[in-house]
Protein backbone atom coordinates (compact mmCIF):
# COMPACT_ATOMS: atom_id res chain seq x y z
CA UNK A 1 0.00 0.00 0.00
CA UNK A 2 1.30 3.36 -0.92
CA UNK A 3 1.88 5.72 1.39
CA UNK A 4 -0.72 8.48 1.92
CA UNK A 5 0.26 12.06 0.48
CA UNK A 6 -1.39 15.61 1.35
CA UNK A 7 -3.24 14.97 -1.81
CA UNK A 8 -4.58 11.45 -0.75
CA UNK A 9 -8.20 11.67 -0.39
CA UNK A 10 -9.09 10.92 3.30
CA UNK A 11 -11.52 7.69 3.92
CA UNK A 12 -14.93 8.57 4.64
CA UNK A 13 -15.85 8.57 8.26
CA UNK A 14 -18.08 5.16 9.33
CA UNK A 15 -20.42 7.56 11.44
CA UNK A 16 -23.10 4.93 12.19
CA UNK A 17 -20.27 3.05 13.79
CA UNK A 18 -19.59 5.87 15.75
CA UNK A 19 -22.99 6.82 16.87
CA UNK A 20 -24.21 2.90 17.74
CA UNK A 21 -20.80 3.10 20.13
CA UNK A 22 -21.58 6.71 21.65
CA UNK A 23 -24.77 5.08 22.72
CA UNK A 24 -23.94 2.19 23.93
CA UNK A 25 -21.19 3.95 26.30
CA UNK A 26 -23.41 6.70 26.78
CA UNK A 27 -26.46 4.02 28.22
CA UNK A 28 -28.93 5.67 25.37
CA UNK A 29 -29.29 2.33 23.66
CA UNK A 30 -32.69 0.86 23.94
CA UNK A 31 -33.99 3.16 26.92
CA UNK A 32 -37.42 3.61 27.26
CA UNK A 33 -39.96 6.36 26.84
CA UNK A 34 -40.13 6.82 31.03
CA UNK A 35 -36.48 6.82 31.29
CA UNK A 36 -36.10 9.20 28.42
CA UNK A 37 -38.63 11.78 30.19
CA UNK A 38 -36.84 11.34 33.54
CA UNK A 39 -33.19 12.05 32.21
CA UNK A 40 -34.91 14.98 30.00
CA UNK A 41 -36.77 16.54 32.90
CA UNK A 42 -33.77 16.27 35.12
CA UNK A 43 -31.36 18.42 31.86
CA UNK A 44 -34.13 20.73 32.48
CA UNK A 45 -34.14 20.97 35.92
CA UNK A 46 -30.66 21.56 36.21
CA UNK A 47 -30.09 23.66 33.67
CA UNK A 48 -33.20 26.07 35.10
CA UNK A 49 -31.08 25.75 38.84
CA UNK A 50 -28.08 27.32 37.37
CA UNK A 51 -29.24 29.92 35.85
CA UNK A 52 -29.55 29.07 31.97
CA UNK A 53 -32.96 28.41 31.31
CA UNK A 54 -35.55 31.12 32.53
CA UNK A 55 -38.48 29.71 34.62
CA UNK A 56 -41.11 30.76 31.64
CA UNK A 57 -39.14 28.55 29.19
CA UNK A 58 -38.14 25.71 31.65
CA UNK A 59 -42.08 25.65 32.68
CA UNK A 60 -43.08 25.60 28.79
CA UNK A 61 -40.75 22.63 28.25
CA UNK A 62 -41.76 21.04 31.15
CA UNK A 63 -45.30 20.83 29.91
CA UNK A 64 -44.08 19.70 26.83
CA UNK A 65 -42.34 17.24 27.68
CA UNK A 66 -45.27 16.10 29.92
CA UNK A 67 -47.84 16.45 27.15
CA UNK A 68 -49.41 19.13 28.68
CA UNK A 69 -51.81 22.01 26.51
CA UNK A 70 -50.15 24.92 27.89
């Protein structure tokens, strides 16, 4: 095999590969709707503690989140 150049084309990144393994060391893989919602509420939460999401849009996503008409 040759040996690459600066004008050698790079190979094309395997990004599914990638992805499946960010999930699986991430826990993502195959969770559930209710664990989903918990994790996503709890982003929320936090986030709305520290400062970075006002209440009106932490209570809006809330509700969305929860499937509430608001």
């Amino acid at each position: 095999m040759p040996f690459p150049t600066s004008r050698s084309k790079p190979h094309a990144p395997r990004t599914g590969a990638a992805v499946a393994t960010t999930d699986a060391e991430s826990g993502t893989e195959g969770a559930d709707r209710a664990e989903d919602l918990r994790k996503s509420l709890y982003a929320l939460k936090v986030m709305h503690e520290r400062g970075l999401l006002p209440t009106e849009q932490y209570e809006a996503e809330v509700a969305r989140l929860k499937g509430d008409p608001t």
